[in-house]
Protein backbone atom coordinates (compact mmCIF):
# COMPACT_ATOMS: atom_id res chain seq x y z
CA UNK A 1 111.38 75.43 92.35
CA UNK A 2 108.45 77.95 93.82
CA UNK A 3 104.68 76.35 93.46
CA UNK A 4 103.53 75.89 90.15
CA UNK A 5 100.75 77.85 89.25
CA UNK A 6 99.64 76.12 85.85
CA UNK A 7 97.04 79.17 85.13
CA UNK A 8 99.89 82.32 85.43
CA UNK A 9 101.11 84.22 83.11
CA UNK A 10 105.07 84.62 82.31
CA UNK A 11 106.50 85.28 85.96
CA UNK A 12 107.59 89.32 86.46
CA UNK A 13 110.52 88.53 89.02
CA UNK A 14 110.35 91.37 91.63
CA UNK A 15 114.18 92.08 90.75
CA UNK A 16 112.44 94.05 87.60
CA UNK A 17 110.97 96.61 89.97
CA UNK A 18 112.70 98.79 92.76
CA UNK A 19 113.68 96.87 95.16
CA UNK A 20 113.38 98.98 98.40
CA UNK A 21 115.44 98.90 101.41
CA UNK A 22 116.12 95.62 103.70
CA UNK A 23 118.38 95.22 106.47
CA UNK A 24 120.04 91.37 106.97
CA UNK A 25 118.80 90.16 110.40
CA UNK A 26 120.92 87.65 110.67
CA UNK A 27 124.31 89.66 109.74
CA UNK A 28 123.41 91.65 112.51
CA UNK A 29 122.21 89.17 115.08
CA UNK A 30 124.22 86.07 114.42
CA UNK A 31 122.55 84.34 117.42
CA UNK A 32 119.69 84.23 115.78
CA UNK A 33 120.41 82.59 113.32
CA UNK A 34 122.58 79.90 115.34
CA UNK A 35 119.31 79.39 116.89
CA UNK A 36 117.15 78.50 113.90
CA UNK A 37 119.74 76.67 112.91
CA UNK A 38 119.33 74.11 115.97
CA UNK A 39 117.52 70.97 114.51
CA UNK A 40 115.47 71.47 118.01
CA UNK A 41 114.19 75.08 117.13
CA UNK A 42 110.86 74.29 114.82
CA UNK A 43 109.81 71.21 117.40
CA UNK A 44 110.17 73.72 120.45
CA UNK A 45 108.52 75.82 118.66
CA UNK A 46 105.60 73.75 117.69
CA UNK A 47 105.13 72.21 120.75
CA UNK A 48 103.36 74.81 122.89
CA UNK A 49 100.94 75.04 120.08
CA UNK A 50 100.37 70.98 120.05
CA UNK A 51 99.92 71.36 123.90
CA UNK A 52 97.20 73.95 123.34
CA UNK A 53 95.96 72.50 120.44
CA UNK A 54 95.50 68.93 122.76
CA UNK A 55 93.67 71.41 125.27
CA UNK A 56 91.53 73.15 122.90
CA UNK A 57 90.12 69.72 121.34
CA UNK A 58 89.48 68.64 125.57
CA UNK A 59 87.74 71.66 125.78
CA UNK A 60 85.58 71.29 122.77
CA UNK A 61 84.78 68.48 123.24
CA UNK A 62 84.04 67.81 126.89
CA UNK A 63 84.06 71.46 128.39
CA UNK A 64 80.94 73.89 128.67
CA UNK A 65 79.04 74.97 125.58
CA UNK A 66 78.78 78.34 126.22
CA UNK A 67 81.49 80.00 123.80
CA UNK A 68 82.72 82.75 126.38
CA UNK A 69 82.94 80.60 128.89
CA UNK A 70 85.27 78.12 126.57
CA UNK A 71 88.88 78.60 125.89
CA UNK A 72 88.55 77.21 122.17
CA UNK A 73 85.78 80.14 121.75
CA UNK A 74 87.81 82.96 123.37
CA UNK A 75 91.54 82.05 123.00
CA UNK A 76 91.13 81.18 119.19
CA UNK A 77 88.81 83.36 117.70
CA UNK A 78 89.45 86.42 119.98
CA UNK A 79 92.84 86.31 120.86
CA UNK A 80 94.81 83.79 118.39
CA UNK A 81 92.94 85.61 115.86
CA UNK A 82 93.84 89.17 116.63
CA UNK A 83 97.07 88.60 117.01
CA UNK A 84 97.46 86.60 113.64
CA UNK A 85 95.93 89.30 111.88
CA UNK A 86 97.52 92.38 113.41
CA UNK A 87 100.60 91.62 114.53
CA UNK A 88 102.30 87.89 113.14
CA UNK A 89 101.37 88.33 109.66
CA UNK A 90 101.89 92.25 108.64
CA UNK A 91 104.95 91.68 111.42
CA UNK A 92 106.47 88.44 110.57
CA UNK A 93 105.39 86.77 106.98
CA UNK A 94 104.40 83.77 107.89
CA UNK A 95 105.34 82.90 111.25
CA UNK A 96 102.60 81.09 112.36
CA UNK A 97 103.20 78.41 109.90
CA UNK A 98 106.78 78.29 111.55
CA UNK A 99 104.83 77.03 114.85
CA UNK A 100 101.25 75.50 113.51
CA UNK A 101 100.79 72.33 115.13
CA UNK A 102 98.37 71.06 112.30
CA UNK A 103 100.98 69.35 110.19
CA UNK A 104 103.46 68.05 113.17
CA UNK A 105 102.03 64.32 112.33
CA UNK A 106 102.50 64.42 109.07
CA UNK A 107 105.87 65.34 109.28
CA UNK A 108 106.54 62.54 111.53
CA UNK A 109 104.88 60.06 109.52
CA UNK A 110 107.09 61.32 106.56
CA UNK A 111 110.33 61.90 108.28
CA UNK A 112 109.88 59.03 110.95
CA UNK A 113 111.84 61.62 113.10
CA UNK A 114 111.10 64.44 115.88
CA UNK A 115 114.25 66.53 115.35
CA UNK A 116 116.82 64.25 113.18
CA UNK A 117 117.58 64.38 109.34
CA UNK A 118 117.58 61.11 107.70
CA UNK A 119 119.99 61.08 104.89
CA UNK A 120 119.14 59.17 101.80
CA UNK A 121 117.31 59.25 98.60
CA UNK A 122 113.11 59.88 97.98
CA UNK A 123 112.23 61.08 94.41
CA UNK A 124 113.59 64.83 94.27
CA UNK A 125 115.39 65.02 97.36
CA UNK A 126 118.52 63.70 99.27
CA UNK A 127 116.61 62.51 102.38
CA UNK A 128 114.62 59.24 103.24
CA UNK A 129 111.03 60.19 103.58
CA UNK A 130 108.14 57.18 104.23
CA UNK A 131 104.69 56.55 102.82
CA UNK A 132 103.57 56.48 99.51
CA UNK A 133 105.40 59.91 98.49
CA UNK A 134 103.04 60.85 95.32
CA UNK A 135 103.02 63.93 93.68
CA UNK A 136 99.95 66.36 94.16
CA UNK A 137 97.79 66.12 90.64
CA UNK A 138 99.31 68.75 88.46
CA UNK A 139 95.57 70.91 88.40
CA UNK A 140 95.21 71.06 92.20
CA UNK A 141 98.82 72.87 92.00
CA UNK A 142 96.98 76.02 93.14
CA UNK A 143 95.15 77.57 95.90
CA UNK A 144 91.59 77.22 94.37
CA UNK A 145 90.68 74.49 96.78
CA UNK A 146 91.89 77.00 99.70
CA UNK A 147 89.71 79.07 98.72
CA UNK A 148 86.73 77.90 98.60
CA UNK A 149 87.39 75.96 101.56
CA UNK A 150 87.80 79.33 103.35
CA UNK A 151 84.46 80.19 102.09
CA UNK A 152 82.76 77.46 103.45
CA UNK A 153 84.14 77.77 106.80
CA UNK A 154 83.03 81.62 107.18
CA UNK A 155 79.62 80.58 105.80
CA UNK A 156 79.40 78.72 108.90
CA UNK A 157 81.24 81.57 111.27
CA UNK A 158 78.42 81.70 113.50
CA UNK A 159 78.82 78.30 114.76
CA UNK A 160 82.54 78.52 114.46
CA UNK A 161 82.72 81.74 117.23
CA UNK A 162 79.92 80.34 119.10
CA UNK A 163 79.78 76.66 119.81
CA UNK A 164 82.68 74.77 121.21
CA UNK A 165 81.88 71.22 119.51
CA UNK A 166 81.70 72.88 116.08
CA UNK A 167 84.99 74.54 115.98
CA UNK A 168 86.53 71.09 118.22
CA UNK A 169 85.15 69.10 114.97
CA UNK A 170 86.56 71.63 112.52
CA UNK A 171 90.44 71.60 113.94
CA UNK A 172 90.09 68.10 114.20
CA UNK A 173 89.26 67.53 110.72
CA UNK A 174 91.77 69.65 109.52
CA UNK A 175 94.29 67.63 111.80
CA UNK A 176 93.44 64.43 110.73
CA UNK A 177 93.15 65.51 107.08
CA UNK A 178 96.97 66.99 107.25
CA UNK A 179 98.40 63.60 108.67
CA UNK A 180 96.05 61.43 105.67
CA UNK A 181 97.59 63.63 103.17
CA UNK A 182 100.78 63.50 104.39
CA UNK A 183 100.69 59.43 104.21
CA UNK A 184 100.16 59.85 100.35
CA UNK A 185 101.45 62.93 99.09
CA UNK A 186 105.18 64.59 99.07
CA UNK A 187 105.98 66.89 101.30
CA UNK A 188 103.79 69.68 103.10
CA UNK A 189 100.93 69.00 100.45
CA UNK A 190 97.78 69.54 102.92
CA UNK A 191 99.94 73.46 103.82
CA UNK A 192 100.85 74.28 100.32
CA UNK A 193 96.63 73.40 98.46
CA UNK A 194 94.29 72.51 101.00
CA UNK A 195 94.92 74.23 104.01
CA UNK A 196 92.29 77.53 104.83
CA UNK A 197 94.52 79.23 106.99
CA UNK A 198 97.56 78.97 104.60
CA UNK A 199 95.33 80.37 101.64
CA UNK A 200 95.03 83.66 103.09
CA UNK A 201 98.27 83.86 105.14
CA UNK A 202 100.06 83.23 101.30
CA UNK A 203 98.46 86.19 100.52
CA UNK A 204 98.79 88.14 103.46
CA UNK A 205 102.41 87.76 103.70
CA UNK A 206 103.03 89.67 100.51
CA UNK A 207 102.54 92.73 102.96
CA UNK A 208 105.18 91.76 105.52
CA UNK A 209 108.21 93.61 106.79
CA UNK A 210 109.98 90.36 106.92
CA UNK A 211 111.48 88.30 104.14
CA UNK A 212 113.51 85.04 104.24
CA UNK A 213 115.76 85.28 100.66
CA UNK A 214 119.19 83.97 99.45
CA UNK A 215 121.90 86.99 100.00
CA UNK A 216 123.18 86.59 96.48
CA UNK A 217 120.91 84.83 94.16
CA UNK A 218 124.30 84.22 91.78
CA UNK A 219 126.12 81.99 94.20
CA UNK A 220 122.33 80.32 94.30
CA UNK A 221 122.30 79.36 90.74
CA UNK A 222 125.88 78.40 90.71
CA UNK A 223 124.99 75.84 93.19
CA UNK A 224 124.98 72.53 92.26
CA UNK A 225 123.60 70.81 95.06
CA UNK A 226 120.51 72.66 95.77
CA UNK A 227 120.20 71.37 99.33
CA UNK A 228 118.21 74.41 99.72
CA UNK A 229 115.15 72.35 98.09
CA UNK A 230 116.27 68.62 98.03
CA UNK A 231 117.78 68.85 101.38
CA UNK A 232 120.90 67.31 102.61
CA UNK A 233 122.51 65.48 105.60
CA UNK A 234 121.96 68.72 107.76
CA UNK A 235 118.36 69.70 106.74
CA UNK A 236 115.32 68.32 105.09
CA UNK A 237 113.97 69.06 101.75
CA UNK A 238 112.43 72.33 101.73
CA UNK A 239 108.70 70.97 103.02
CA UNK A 240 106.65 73.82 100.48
CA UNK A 241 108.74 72.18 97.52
CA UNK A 242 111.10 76.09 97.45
CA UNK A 243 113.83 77.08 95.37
CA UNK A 244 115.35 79.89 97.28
CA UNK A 245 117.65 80.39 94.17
CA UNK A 246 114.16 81.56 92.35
CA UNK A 247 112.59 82.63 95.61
CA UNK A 248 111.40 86.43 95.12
CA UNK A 249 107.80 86.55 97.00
CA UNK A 250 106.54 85.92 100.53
CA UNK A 251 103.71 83.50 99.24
CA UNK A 252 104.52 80.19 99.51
CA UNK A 253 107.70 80.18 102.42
CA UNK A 254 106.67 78.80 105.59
CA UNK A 255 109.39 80.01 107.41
CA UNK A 256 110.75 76.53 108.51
CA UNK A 257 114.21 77.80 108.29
CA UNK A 258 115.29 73.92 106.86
CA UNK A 259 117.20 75.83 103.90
CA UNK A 260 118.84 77.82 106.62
CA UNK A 261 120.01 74.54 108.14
CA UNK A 262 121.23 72.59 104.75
CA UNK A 263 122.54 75.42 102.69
CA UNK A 264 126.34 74.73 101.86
CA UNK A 265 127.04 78.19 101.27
CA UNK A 266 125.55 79.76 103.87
CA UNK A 267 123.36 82.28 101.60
CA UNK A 268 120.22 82.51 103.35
CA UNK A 269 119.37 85.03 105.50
CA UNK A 270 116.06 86.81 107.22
CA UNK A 271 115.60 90.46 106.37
CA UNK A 272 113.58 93.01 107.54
CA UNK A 273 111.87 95.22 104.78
CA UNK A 274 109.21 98.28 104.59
CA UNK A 275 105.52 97.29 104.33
CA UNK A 276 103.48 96.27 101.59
CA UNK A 277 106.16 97.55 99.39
CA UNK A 278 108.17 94.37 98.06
CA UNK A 279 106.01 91.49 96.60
CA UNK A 280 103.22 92.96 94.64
CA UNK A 281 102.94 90.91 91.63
CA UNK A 282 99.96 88.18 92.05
CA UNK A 283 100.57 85.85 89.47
CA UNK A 284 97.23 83.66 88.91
CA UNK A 285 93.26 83.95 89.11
CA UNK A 286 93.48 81.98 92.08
CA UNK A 287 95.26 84.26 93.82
CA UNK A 288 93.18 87.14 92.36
CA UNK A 289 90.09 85.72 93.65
CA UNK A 290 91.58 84.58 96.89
CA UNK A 291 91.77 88.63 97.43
CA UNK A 292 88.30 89.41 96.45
CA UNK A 293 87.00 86.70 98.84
CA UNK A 294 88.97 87.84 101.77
CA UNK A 295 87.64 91.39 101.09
CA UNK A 296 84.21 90.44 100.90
CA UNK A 297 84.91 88.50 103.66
CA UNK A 298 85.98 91.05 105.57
CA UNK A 299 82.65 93.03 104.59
CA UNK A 300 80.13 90.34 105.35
CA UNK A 301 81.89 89.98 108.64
CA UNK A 302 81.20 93.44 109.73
CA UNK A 303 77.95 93.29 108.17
CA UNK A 304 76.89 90.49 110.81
CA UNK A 305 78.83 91.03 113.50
CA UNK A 306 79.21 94.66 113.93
CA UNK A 307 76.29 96.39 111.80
CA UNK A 308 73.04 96.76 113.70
CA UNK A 309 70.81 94.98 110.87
CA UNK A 310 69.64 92.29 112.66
CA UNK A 311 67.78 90.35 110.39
CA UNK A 312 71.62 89.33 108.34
CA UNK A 313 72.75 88.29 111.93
CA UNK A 314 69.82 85.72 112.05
CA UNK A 315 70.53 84.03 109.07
CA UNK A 316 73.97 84.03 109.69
CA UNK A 317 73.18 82.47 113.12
CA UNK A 318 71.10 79.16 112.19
CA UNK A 319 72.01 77.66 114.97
CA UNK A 320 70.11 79.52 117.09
CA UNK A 321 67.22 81.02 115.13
CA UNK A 322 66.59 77.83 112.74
CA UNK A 323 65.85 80.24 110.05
CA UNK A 324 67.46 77.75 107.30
CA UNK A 325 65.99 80.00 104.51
CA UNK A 326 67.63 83.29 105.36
CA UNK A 327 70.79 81.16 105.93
CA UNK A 328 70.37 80.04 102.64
CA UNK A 329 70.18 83.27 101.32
CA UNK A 330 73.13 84.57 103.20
CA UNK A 331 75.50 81.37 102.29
CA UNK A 332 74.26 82.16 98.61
CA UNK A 333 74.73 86.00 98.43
CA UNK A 334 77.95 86.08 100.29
CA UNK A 335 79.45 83.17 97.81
CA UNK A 336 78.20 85.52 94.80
CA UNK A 337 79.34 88.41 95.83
CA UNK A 338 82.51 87.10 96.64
CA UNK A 339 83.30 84.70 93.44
CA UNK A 340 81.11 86.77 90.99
CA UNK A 341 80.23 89.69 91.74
CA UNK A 342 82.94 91.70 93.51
CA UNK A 343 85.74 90.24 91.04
CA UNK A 344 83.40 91.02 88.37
CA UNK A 345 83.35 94.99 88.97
CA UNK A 346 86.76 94.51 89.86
CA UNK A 347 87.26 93.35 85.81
CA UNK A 348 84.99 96.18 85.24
CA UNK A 349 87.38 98.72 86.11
CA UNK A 350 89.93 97.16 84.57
CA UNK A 351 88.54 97.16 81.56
CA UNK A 352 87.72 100.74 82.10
CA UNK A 353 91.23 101.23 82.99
CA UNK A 354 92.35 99.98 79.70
CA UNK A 355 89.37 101.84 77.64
CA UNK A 356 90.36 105.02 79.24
CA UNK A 357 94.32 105.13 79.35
CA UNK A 358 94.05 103.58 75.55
CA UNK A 359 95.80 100.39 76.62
CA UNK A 360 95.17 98.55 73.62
CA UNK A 361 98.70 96.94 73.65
CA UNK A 362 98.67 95.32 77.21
CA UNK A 363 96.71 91.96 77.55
CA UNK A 364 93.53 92.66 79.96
CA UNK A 365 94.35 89.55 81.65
CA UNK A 366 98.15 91.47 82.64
CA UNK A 367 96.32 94.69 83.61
CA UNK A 368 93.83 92.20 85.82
CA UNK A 369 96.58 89.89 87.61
CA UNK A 370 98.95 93.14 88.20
CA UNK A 371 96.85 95.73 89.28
CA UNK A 372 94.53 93.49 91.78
CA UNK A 373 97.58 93.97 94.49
CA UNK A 374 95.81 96.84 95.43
CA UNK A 375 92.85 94.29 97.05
CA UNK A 376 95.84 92.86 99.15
CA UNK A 377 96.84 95.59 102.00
CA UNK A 378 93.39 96.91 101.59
CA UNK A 379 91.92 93.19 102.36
CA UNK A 380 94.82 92.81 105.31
CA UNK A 381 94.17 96.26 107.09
CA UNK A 382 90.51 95.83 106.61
CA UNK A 383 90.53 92.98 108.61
CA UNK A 384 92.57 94.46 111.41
CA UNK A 385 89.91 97.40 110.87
CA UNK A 386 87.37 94.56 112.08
CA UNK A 387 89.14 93.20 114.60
CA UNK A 388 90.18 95.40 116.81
CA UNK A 389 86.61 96.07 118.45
CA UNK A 390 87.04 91.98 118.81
CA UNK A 391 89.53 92.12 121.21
CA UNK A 392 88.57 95.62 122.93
CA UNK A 393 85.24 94.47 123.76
CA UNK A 394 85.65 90.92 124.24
CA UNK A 395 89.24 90.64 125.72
CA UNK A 396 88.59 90.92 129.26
CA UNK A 397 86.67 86.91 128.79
CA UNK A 398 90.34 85.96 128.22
CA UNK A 399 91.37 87.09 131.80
CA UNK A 400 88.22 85.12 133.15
CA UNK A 401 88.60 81.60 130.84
CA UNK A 402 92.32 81.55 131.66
CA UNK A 403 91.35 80.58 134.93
CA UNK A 404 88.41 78.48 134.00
CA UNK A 405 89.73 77.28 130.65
CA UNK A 406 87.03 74.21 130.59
CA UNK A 407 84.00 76.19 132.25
CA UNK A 408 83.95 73.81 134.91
CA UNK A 409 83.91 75.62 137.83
CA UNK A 410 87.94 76.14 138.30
CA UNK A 411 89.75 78.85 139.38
CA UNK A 412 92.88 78.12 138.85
CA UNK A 413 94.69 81.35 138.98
CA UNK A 414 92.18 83.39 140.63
CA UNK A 415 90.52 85.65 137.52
CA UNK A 416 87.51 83.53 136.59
CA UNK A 417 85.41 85.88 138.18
CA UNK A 418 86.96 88.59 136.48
CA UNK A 419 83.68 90.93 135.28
CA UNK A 420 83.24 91.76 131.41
CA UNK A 421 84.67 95.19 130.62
CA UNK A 422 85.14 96.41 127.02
CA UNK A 423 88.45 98.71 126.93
CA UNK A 424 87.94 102.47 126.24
CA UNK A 425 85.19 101.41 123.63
CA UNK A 426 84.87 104.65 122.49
CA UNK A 427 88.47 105.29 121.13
CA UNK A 428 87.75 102.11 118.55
CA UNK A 429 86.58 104.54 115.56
CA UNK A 430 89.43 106.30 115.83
CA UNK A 431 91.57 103.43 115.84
CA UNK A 432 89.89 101.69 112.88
CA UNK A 433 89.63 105.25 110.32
CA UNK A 434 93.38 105.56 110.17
CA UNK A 435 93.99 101.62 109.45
CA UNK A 436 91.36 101.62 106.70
CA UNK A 437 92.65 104.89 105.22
CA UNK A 438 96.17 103.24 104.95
CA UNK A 439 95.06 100.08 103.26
CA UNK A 440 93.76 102.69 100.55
CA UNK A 441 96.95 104.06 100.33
CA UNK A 442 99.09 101.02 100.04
CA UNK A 443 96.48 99.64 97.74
CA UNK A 444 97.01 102.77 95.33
CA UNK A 445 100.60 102.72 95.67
CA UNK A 446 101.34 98.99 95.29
CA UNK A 447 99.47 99.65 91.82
CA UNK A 448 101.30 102.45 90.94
CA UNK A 449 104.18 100.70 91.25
CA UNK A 450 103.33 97.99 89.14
CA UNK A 451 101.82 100.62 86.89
CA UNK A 452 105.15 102.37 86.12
CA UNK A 453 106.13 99.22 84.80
CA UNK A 454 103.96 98.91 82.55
CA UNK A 455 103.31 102.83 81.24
CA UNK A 456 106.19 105.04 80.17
CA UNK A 457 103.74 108.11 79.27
CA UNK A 458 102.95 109.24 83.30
CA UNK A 459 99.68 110.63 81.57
CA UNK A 460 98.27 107.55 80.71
CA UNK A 461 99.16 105.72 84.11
CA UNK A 462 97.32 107.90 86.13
CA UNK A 463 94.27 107.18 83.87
CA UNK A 464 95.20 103.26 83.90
CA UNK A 465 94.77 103.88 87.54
CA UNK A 466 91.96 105.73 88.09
CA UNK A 467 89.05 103.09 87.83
CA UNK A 468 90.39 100.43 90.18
CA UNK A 469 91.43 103.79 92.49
CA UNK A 470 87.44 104.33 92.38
CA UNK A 471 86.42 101.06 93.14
CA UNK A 472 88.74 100.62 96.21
CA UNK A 473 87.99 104.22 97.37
CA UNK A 474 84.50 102.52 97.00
CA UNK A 475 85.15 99.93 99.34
CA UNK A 476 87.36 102.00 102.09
CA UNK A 477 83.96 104.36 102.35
CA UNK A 478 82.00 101.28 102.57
CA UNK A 479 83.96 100.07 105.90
CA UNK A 480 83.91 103.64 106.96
CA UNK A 481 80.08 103.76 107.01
CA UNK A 482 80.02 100.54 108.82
CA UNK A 483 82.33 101.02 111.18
CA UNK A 484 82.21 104.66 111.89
CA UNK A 485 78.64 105.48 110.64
């Protein structure tokens, strides 16, 4: 079964709205699919990443101090990052889950196995797994803890982009936490509630042009063995605890492709679909207010990074100025305006959405949970909005530190002298206008489609809409101002 979300209202399947095009990946490329199905694919592709990840820690730990000089600094918060954001996520759902090295332990500790299946029975599934195999407390099932664990970790963004030992620390908490968790809990607990990265990728990947669903959702229910989440000699257990037979959203697959590998019937396939145009139902507050904090996020972020008011760049920056005040200030303002104030205008239009198309019949909490899709692509392309001056004007320390990875003095491929030189600066307005003038559009149109589900009169959906329409054109000239003046 999907993730239980104990807070949600009754679930709107996305086979109740028009489902748009997809094409069947595998149908057409069969060699992909043979390839996913090797039990060696999701270890070779992890392993690069565990190699890194090893080399990042090294360099945190033990390598210069000086961020741009540091390949944690500039190959995960300039490059990883970028291409995350712009390219894996709208591109590919989540992928990078597919390949995170975070949770390799833990699956080994569980599994006791690299590549193998062990066959046998754990509570739920048909495979052997080890350690103490509890299940996650029932009011965790959610992604509140995500959250604000993401909000913690961008108070402290400063240090994260900037110091070496900080960001070192961070990864290796997360590490360590992933394998502790796994020890306990069933299955990929630490990636389904307490990783930050999942939290917004879950959300993010609502967005994507690909999908991984059953072909025929019939022969899924007709199923009796439901390898596809207990696993079977050929595959393990579906690691995010997923029912592809009820599987209709993006949120919480990770793209392990172990359903692919145990399904009897073979009725799972990868398809390729239009953007932001499938999964636009969000079906809790957590979810809700994960969007308004990656939005504000997003804001804040530009705000210190890229606006020219210094004085929020100091208090953002207490390691260096020491001005533990104004960083007070900042950590408290950006948490309120991202858990109370931002969701609270957001309500505000709703319930001027409801006032004004005479929606006395629909539950505000509906209207609230179905209409906040719209924060989604505008939250996504936003963020691509802010980091594309990232990579064009810091990019070129990723030629240098490739060479130099540690700061030490190396040269190992010849480029660590390689000068600073932002690319064609000058074209990044009119890169960044168009992106955040789309994620107003798909914002508007994800909730018009939603909309026409719930209004028959066309009249009084356009006025249903037109609030929350203000309040995100609200926000889009916002991010103009700041990044366009």
């Amino acid at each position: 079964m999907a993730i239980a979300n104990p807070i949600a209202p009754p679930a709107v399947s996305e086979e109740t709205l028009q489902r748009p095009w997809r094409f069947d990946v595998f149908a057409r490329w069969p060699w992909l699919k043979r390839l996913v199905r090797m039990r060696t694919f999701q270890f070779l592709a992890i392993l690069p990443n565990l190699l890194l990840f090893y080399l990042f820690l090294i360099a945190g730990l033990f390598g210069t101090p000086v961020g741009n000089r540091n390949i944690i600094i500039v190959f995960v918060w300039i490059l990883w990052w970028f291409v995350l954001i712009t390219v894996m996520v709208p591109l590919g759902s989540r992928v990078w889950c597919t390949m995170c090295p975070l949770p390799f332990f833990g699956d080994w500790v569980q599994r006791r196995a690299v590549v193998l299946v062990h066959p046998g029975k754990s509570p739920g599934t048909e495979n052997r797994f080890f350690g103490l195999h509890r299940r996650w407390p029932k009011q965790l099932s959610n992604i509140w803890l995500q959250n604000l664990g993401f909000l913690f970790l961008a108070t402290f963004s400063a240090l994260l982009v900037t110091r070496p030992i900080f960001s070192a620390v961070v990864f290796g908490v997360l590490f360590a936490l992933a394998t502790g968790l796994a020890l306990v809990y069933r299955l990929r607990t630490f990636c389904n509630y307490v990783c930050p990265i999942s939290g917004f990728l879950s959300l993010y990947a609502m967005t994507s042009t690909v999908e991984l669903r059953s072909v025929d959702k019939n022969e899924c229910l007709k199923c009796s063995s439901k390898a596809c989440i207990r696993g079977s000699e050929k595959g393990w257990a579906c690691p995010w605890n997923v029912y592809m037979g009820k599987l209709d959203r993006n949120n919480y697959c990770g793209l392990c492709f172990e359903c692919v590998k145990s399904c009897p019937n073979d009725n799972i396939s990868l398809f390729v679909r239009p953007f932001s145009t499938s999964d636009v139902i969000l079906r809790g507050y957590d979810e809700v207010w994960k969007a308004c904090i990656m939005l504000v996020l997003a804001l804040t972020y530009s705000v210190m990074l890229l606006g020219p008011w210094g004085r929020f760049k100091d208090w953002a920056n207490v390691s260096e100025v020491r001005n533990w005040g104004g960083f007070g200030l900042f950590a408290a303002g950006q948490a309120l305006l991202a858990l109370v104030i931002f969701p609270g205008l957001y309500y505000l239009s709703i319930r001027l959405a409801k006032w004004y198309a005479k929606a006395d019949s629909i539950p505000t909490k509906e209207l609230f949970l179905k209409y906040a899709y719209a924060l989604v692509p505008m939250g996504l392309l936003a963020w691509i909005a802010f980091s594309v001056p990232l990579l064009m004007v810091n990019g070129s320390y990723i030629v240098s530190v490739i060479s130099d990875p540690l700061g030490w003095g190396m040269n190992l491929f010849g480029t660590a002298e390689f000068p600073w030189a932002p690319l064609w600066p000058e074209w990044v307005p009119f890169i960044q206008v168009p992106i955040l003038l789309a994620g107003f559009y798909y914002g508007f149109r994800g909730m018009h489609k939603v909309g026409r589900q719930l209004f028959s009169d066309p009249a009084q959906l356009y006025r249903s809409l037109l609030p929350p329409a203000v309040l995100l054109l609200a926000v889009t000239l916002v991010f103009l101002k700041l990044f366009v003046g």
